[in-house]
C-alpha atoms as a PDB file:
ATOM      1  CA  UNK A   1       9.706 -25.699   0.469  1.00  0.00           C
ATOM      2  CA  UNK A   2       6.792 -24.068   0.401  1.00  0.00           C
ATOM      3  CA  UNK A   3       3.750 -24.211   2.639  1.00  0.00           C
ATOM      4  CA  UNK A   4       0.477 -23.815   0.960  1.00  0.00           C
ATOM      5  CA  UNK A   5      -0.845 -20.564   0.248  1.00  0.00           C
ATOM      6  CA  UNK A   6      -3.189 -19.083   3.550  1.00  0.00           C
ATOM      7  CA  UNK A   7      -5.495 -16.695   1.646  1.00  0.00           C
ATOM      8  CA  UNK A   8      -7.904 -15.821   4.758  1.00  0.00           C
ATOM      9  CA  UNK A   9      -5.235 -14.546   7.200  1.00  0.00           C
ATOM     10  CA  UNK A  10      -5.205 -10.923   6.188  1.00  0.00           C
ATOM     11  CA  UNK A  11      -3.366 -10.109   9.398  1.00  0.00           C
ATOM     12  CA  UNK A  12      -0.801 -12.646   8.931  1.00  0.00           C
ATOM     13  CA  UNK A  13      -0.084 -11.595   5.464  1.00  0.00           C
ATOM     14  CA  UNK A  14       0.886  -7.879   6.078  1.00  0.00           C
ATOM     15  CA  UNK A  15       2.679  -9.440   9.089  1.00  0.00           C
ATOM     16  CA  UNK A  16       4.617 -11.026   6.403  1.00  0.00           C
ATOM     17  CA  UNK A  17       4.854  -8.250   4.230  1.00  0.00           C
ATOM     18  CA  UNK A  18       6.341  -6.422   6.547  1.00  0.00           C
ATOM     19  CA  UNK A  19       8.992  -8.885   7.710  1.00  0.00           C
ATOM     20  CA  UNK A  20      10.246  -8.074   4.911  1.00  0.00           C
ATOM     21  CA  UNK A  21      11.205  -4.398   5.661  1.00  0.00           C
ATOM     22  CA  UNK A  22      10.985  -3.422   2.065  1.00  0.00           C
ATOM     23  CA  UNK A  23       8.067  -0.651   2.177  1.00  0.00           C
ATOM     24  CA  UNK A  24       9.314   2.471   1.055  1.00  0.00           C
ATOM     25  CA  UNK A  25      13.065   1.809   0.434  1.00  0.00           C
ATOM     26  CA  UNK A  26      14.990   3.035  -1.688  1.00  0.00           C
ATOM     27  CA  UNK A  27      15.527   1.143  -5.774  1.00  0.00           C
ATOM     28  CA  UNK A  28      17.563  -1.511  -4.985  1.00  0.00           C
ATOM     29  CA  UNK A  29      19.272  -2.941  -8.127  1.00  0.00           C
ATOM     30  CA  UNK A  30      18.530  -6.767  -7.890  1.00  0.00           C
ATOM     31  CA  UNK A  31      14.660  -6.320  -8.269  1.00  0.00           C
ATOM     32  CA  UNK A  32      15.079  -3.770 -10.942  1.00  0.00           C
ATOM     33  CA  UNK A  33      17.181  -6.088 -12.646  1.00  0.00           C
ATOM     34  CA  UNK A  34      14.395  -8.778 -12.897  1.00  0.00           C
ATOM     35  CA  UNK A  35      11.884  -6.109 -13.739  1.00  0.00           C
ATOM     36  CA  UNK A  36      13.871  -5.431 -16.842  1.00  0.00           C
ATOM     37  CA  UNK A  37      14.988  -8.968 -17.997  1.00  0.00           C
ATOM     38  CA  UNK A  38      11.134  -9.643 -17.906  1.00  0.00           C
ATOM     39  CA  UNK A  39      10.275  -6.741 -19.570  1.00  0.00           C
ATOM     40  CA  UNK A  40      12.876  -7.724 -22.382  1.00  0.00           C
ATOM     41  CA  UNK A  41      11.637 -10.954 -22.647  1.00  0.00           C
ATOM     42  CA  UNK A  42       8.153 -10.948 -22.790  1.00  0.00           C
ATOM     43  CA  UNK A  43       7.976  -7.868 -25.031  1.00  0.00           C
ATOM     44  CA  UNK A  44       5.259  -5.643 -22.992  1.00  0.00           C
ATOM     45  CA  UNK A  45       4.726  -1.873 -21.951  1.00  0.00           C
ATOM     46  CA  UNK A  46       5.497  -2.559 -18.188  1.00  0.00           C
ATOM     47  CA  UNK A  47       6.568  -5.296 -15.739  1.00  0.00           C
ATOM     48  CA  UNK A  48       6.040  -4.359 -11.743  1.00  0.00           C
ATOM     49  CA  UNK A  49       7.056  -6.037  -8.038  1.00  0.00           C
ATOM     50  CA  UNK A  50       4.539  -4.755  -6.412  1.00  0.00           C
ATOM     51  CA  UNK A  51       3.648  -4.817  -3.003  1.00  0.00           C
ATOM     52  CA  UNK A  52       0.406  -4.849  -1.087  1.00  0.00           C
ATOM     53  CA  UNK A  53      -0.103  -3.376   2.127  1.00  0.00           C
ATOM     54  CA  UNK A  54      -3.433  -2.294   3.749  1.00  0.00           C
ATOM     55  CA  UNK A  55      -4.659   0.444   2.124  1.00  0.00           C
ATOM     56  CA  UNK A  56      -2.132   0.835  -0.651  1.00  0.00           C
ATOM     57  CA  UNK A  57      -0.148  -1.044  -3.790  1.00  0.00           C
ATOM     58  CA  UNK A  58       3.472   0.116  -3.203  1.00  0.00           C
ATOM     59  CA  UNK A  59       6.069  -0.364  -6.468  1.00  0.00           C
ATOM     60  CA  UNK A  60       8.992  -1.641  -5.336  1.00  0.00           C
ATOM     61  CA  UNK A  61      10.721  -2.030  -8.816  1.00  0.00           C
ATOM     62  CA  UNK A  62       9.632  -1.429 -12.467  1.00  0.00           C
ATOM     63  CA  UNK A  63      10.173  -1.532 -16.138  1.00  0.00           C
ATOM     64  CA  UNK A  64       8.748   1.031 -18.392  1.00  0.00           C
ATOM     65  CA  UNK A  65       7.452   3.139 -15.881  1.00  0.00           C
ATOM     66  CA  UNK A  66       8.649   5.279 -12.621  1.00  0.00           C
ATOM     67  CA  UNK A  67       7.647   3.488  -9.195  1.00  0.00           C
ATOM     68  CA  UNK A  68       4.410   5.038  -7.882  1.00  0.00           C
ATOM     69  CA  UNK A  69       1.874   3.865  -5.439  1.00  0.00           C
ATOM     70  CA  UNK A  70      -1.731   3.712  -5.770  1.00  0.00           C
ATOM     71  CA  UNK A  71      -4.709   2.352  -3.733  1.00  0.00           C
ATOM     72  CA  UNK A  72      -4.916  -0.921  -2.895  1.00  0.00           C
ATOM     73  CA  UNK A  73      -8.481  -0.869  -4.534  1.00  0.00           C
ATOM     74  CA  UNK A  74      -7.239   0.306  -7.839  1.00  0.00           C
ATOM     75  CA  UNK A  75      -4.845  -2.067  -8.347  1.00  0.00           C
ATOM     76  CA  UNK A  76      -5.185  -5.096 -10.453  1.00  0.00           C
ATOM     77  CA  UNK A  77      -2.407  -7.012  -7.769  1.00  0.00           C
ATOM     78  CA  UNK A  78      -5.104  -7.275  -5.088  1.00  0.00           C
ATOM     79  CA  UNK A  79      -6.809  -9.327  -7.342  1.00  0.00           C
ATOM     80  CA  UNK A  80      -4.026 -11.880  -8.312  1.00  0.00           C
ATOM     81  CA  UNK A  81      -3.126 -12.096  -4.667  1.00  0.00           C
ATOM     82  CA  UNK A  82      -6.433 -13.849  -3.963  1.00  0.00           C
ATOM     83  CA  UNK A  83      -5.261 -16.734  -5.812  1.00  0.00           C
ATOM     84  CA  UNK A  84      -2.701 -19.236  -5.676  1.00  0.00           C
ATOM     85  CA  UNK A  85      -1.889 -19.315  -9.532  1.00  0.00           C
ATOM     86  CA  UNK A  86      -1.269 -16.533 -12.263  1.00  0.00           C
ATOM     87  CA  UNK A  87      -4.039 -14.329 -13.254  1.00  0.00           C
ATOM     88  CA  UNK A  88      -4.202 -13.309 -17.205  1.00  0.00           C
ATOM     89  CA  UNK A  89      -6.453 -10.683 -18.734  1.00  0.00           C
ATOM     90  CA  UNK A  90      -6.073 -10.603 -22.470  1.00  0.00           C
ATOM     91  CA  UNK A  91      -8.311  -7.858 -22.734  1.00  0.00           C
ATOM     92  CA  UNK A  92      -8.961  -5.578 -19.069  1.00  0.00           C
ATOM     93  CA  UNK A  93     -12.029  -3.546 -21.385  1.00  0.00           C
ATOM     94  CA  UNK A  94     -14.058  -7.009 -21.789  1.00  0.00           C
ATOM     95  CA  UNK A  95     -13.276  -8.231 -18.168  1.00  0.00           C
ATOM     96  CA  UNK A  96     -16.172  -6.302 -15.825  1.00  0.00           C
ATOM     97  CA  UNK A  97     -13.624  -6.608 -12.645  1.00  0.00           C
ATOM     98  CA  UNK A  98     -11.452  -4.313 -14.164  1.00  0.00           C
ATOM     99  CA  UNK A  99     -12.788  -2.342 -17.365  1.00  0.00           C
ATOM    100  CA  UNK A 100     -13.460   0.547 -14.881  1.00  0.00           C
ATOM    101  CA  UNK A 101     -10.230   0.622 -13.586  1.00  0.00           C
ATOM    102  CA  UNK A 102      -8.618   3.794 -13.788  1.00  0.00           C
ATOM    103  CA  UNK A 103      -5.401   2.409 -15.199  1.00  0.00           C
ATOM    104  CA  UNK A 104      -7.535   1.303 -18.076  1.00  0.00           C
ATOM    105  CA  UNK A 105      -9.716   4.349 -18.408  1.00  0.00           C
ATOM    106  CA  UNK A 106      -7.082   6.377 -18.133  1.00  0.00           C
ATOM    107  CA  UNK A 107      -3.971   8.031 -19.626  1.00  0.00           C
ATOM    108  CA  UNK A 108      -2.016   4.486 -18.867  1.00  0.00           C
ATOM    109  CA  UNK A 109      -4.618   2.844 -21.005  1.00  0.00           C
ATOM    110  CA  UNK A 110      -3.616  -0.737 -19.830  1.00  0.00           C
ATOM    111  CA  UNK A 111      -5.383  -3.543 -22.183  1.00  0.00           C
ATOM    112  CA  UNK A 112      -3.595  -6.500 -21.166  1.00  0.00           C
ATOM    113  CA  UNK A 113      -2.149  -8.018 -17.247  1.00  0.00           C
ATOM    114  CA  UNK A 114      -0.317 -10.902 -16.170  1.00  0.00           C
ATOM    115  CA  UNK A 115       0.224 -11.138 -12.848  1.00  0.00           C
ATOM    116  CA  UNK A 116       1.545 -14.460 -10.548  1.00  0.00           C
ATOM    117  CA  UNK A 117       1.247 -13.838  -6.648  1.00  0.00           C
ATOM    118  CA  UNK A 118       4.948 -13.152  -4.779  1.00  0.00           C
ATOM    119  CA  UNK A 119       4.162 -15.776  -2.368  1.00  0.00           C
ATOM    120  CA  UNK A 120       6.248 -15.986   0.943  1.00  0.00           C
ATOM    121  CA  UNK A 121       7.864 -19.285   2.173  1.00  0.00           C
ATOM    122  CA  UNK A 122       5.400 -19.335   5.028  1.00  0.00           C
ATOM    123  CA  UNK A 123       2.377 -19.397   2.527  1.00  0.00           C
ATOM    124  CA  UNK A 124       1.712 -15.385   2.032  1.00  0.00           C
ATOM    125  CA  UNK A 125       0.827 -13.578  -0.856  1.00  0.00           C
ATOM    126  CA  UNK A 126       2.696 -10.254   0.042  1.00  0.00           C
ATOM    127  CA  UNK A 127       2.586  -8.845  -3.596  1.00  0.00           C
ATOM    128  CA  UNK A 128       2.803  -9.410  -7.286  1.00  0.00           C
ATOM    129  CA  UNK A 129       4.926  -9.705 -10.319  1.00  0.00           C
ATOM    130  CA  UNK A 130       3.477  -8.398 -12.943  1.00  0.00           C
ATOM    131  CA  UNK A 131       3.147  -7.597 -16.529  1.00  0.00           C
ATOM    132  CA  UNK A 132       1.420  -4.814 -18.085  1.00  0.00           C
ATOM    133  CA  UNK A 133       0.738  -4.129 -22.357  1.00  0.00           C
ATOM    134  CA  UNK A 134      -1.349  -1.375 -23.720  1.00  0.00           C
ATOM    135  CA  UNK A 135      -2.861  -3.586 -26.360  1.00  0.00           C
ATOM    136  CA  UNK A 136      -4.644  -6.670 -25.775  1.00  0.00           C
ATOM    137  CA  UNK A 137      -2.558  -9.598 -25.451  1.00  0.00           C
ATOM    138  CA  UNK A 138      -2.750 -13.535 -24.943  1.00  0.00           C
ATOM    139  CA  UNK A 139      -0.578 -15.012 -22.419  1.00  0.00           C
ATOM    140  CA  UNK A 140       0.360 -18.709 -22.979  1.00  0.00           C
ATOM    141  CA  UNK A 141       1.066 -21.258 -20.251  1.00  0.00           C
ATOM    142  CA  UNK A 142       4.215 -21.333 -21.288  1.00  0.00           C
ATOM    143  CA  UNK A 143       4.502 -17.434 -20.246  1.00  0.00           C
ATOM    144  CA  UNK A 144       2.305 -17.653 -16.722  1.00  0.00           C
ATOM    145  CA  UNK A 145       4.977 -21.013 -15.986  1.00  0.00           C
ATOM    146  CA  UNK A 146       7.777 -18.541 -17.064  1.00  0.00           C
ATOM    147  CA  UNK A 147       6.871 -15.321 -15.185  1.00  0.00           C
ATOM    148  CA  UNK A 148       5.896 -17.749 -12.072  1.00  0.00           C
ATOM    149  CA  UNK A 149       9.378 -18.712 -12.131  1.00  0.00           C
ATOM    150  CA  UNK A 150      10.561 -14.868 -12.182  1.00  0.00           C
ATOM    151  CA  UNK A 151       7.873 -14.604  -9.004  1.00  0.00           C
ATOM    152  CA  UNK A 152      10.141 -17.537  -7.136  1.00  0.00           C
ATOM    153  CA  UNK A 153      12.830 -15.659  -7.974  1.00  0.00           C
ATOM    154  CA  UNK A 154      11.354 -12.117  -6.373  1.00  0.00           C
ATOM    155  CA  UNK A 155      10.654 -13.623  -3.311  1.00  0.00           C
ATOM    156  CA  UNK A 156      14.504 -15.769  -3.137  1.00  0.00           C
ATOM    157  CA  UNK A 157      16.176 -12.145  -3.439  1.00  0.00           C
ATOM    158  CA  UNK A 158      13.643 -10.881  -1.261  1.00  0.00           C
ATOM    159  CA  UNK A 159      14.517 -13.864   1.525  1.00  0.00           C
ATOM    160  CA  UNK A 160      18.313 -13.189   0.488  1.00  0.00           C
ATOM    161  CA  UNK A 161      17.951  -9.107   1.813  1.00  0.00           C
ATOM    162  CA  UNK A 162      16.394 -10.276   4.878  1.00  0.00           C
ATOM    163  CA  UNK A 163      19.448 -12.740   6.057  1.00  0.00           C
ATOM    164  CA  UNK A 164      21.736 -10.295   4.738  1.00  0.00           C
ATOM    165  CA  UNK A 165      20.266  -7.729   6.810  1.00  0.00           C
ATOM    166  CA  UNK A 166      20.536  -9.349  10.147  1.00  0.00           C
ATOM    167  CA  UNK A 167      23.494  -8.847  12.272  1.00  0.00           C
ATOM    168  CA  UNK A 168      24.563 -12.925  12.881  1.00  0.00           C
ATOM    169  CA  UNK A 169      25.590 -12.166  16.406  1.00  0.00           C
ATOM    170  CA  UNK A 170      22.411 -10.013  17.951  1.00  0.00           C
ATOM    171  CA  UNK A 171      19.603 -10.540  15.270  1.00  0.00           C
ATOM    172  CA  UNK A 172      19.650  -6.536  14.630  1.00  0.00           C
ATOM    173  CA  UNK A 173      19.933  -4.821  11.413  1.00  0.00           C
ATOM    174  CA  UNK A 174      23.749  -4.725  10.016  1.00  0.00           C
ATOM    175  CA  UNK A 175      25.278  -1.672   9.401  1.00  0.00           C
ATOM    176  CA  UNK A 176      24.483  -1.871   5.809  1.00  0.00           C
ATOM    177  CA  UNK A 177      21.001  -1.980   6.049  1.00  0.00           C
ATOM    178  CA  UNK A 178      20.495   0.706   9.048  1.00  0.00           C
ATOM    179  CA  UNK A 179      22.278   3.010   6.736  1.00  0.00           C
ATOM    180  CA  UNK A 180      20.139   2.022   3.912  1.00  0.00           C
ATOM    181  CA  UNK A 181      16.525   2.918   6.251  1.00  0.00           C
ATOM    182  CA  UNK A 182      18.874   5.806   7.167  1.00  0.00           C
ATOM    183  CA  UNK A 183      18.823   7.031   3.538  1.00  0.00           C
ATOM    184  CA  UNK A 184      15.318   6.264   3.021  1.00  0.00           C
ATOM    185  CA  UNK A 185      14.253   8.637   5.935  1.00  0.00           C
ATOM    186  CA  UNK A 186      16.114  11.636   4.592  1.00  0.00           C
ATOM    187  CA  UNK A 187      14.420  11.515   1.370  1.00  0.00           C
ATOM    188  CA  UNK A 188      11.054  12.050   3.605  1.00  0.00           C
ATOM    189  CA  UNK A 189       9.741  15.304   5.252  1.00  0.00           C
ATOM    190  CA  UNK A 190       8.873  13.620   8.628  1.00  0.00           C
ATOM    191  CA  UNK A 191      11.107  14.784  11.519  1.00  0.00           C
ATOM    192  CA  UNK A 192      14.082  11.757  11.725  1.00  0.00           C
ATOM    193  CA  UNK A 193      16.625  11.313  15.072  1.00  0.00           C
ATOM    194  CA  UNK A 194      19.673   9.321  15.299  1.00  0.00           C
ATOM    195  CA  UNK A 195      20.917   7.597  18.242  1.00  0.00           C
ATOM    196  CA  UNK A 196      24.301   6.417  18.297  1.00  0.00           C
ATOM    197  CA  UNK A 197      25.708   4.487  21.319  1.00  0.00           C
ATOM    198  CA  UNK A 198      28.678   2.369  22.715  1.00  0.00           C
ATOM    199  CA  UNK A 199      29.198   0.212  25.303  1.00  0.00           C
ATOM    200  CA  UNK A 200      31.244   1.709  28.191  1.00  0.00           C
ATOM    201  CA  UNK A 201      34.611  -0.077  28.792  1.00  0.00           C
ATOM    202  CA  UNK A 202      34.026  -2.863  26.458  1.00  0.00           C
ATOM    203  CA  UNK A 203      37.559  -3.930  26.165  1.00  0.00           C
ATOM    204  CA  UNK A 204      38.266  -4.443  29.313  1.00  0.00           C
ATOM    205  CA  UNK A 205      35.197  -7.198  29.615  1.00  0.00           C
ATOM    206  CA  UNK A 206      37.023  -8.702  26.318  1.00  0.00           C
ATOM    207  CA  UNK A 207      40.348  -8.627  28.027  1.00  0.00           C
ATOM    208  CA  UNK A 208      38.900 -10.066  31.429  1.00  0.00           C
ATOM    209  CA  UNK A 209      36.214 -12.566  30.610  1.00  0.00           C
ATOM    210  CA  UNK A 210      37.021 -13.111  27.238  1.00  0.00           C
ATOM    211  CA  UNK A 211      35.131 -12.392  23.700  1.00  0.00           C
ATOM    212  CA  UNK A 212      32.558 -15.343  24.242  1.00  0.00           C
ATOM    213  CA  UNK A 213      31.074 -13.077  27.132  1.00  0.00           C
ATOM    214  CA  UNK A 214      31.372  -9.962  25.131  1.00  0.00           C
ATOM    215  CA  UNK A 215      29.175 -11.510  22.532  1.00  0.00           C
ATOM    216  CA  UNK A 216      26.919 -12.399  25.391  1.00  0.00           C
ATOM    217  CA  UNK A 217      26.612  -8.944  27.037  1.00  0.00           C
ATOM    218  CA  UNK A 218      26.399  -7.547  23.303  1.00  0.00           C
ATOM    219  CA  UNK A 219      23.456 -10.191  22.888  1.00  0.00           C
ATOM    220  CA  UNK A 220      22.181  -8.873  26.042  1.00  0.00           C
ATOM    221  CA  UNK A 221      22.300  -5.041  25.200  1.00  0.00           C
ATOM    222  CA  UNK A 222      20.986  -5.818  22.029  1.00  0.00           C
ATOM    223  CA  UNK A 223      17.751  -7.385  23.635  1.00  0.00           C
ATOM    224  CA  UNK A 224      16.882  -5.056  26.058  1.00  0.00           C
ATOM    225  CA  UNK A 225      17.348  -1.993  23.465  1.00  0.00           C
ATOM    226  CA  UNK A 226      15.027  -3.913  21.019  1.00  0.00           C
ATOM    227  CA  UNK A 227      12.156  -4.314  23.355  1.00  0.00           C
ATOM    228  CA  UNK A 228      12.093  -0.508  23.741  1.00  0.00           C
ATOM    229  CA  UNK A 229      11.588  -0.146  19.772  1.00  0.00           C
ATOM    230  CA  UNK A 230       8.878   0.856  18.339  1.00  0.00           C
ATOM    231  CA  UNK A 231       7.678  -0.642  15.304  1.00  0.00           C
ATOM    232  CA  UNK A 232       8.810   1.036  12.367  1.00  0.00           C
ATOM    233  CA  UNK A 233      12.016   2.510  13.906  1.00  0.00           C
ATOM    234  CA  UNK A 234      15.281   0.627  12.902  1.00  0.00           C
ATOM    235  CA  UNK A 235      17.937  -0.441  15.415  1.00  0.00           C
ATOM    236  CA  UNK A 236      20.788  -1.811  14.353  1.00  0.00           C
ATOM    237  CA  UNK A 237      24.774  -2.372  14.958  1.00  0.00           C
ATOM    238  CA  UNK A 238      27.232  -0.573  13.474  1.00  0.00           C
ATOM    239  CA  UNK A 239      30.576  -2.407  14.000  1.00  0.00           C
ATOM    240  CA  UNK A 240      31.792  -3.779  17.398  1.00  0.00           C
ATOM    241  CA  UNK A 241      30.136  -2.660  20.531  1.00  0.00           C
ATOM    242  CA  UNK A 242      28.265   0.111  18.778  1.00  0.00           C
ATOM    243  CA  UNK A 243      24.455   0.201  17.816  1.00  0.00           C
ATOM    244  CA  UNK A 244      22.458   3.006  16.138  1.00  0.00           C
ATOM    245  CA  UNK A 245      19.046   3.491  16.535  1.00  0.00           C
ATOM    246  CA  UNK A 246      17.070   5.508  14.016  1.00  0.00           C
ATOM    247  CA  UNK A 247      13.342   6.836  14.699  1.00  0.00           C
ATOM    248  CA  UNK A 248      11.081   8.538  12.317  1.00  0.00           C
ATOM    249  CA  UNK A 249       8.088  10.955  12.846  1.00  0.00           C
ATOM    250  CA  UNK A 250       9.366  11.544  16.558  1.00  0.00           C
ATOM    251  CA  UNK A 251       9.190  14.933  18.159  1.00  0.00           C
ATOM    252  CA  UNK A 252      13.103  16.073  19.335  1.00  0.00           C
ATOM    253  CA  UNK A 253      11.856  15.981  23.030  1.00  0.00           C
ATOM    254  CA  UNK A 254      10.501  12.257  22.694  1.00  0.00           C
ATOM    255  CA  UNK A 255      13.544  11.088  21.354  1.00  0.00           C
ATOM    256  CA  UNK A 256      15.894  12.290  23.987  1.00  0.00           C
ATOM    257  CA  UNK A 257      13.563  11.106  27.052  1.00  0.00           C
ATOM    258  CA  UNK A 258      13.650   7.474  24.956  1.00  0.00           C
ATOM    259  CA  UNK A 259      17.533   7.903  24.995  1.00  0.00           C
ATOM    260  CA  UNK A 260      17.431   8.570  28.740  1.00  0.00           C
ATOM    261  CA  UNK A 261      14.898   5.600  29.198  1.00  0.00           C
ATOM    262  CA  UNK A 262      17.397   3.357  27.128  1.00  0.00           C
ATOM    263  CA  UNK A 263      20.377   4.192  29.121  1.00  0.00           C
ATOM    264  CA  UNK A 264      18.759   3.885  32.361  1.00  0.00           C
ATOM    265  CA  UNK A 265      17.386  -0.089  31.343  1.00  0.00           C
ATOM    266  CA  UNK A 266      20.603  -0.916  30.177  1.00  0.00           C
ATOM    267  CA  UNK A 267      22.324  -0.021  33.169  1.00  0.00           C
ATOM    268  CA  UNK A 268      19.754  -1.720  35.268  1.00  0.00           C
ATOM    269  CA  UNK A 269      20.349  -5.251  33.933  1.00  0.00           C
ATOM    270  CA  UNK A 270      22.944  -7.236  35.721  1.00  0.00           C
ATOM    271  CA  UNK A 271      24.889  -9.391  33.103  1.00  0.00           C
ATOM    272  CA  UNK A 272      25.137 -12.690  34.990  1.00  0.00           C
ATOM    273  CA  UNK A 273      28.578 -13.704  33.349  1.00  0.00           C
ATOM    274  CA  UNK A 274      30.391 -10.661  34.403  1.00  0.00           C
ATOM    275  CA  UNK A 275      28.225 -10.222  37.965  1.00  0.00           C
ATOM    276  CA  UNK A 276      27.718  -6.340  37.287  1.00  0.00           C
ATOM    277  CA  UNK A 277      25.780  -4.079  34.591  1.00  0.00           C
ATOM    278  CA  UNK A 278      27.379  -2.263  31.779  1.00  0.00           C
ATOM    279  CA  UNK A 279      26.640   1.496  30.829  1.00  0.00           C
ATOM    280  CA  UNK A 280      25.894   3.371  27.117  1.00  0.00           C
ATOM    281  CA  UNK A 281      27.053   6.552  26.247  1.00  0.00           C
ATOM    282  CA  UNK A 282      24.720   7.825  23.527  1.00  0.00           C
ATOM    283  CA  UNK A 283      24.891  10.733  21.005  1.00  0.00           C
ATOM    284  CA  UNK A 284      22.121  11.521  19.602  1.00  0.00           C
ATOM    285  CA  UNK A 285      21.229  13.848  16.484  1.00  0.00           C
ATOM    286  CA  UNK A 286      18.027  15.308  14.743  1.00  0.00           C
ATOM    287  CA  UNK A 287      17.691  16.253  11.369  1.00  0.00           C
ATOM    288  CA  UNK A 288      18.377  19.406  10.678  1.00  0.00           C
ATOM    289  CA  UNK A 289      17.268  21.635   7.424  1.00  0.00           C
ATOM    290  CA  UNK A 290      20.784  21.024   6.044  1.00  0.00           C
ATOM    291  CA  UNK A 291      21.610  17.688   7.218  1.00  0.00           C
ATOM    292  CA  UNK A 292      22.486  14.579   4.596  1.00  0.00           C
ATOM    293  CA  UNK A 293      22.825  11.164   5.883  1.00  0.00           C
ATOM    294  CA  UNK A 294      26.501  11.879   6.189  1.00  0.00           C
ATOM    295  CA  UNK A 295      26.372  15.218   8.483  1.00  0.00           C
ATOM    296  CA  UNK A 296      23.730  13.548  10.506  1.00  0.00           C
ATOM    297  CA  UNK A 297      25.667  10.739  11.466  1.00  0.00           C
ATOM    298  CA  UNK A 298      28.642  13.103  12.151  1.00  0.00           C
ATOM    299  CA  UNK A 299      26.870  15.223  14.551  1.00  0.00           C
ATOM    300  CA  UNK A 300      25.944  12.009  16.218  1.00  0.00           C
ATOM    301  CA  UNK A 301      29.032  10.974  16.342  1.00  0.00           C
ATOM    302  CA  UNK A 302      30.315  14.199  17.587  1.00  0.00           C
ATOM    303  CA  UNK A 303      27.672  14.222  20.352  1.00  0.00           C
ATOM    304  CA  UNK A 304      28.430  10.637  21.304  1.00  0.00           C
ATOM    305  CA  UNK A 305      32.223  11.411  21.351  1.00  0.00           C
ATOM    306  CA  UNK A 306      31.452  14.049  24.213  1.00  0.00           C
ATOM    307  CA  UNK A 307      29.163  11.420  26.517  1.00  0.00           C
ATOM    308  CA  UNK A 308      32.425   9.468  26.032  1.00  0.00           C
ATOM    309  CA  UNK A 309      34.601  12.227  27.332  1.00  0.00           C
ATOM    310  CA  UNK A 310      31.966  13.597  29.645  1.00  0.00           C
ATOM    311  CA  UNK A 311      32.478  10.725  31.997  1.00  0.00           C
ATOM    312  CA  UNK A 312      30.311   7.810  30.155  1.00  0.00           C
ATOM    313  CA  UNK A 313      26.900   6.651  30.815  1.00  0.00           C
ATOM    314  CA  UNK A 314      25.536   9.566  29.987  1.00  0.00           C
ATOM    315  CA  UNK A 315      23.239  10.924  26.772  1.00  0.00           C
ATOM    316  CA  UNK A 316      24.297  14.283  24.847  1.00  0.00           C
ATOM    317  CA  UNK A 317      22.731  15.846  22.231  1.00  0.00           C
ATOM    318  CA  UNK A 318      24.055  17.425  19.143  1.00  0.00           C
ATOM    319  CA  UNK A 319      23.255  21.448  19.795  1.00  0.00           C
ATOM    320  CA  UNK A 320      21.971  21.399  15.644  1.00  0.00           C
ATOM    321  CA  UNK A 321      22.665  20.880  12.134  1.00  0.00           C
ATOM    322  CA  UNK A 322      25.003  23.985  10.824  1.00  0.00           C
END
């Protein structure tokens, strides 16, 4: 069920948007797989999911064309997102909100759009599905019923990601998906660290107050890490009583005093089941010229092997990549 569509609550929207934690990941095969069965079936140059934050029009899948982003104010999307319905241009040269356009005046030479808002179950318009032809071209309502269908389905798989992307136990990221913003980062230039930490002596609250507390100091740890977060940075669990936390754009020295800051908090908080704290031991890596998402999270896992057999609750970092 959908509520109805709030078209004054710019705020809200990118809020939305960005729920979503889609903006600059990497092709995921489910959305380019609707790009192209549209494409095939209504018989144009292009079909795009695009997204619409701020400033910018980000391509999160696409059909006939590589994904690209472009300013929000050149894109035909931030139009179609003002709506509630589809928006079709047979012709963009003989419609004066868009014969300008650079995709029309220029080397795209775009004649003819179709686009149907992607419009969240809370009433957002966080982006478009569109359809692009570099001749003029009628749309029937046949076609904007047909592509608003596709649109439901956009958002569905878009809903779908999100729950499979949230750890059932602590409401963190899953493993999957922290390695997936993990691979996403090291296809930028910006500076990325890795935190990886474990619970000190986790079996031993198992074995003495049984799993139905561990969840709940888990739960716990999970909550107090999360409030130390910033937005943008992904923190997630990576199998049993060990979490990863990933930060972008950080300088080396930040990251390490946030480590030191995270151990300290969790080691503060007195877990009311168990009547004592619980420590972290935490290795943590920066990205090195060499480094791949694979000898990154080694040399994490190398540094948080020595806190472990350093005498625990402590942070170590990895000296550097090879």
């Amino acid at each position: 069920m959908y509520d109805e569509a709030k078209l004054d609550d710019e705020a809200g929207r990118l809020a939305a948007l960005r729920r979503y934690q889609v903006l600059d990941t990497v092709p995921e095969a489910e959305f380019s797989q609707i790009a192209g069965l549209v494409k095939d079936i209504f018989q144009v140059s292009q079909v795009l999911v695009n997204l619409i934050e701020r400033d910018r029009l980000w391509v999160m899948a696409a059909a006939g064309m590589a994904r690209i982003e472009c300013p929000r104010e050149d894109s035909f999307c931030t139009v179609t997102i003002q709506g509630e319905g589809p928006l079709a241009v047979p012709n963009l040269l003989e419609d004066k909100r868009f014969c300008d356009n650079p995709f029309v005046q220029g080397d795209a030479h775009m004649r003819a759009y179709l686009g149907v808002p992607l419009t969240s179950p809370d009433g957002y318009n966080v982006g478009a599905l569109c359809v692009l032809h570099t001749a003029p071209r009628s749309f029937s309502v046949q076609e904007e019923d047909l592509l608003t269908r596709f649109s439901q389905l956009v958002v569905a798989q878009m809903e779908m990601r999100l729950i499979a992307q949230e750890d059932e136990l602590t409401g963190i990221l899953t493993r999957r998906a922290l390695l997936q913003r993990l691979d996403a980062a090291m296809m930028d230039t910006a500076p990325v660290g890795l935190m990886l930490m474990d619970l000190d002596h986790f079996k031993t609250i198992n074995d003495g107050f049984g799993h139905a507390v561990g969840d709940q100091v888990l739960q716990a740890t999970a909550r107090v890490i999360s409030d130390m977060v910033r937005h943008g940075d992904a923190f997630g669990r990576l199998g049993g009583e060990e979490f990863g936390l990933l930060l972008t754009d950080t300088a080396p020295d930040d990251v390490m005093a946030l480590a030191e800051r995270i151990r300290l908090r969790v080691s503060e908080q007195v877990i009311a089941r168990i009547g004592k704290s619980v420590t972290l031991s935490m290795g943590v890596a920066l990205r090195g010229p060499g480094d791949d998402r694979t000898s990154l999270l080694l040399r994490g896992d190398m540094a948080l092997y020595q806190a472990k057999h350093g005498g625990r609750n402590m942070c170590v970092l990895h000296p550097g990549a090879d």
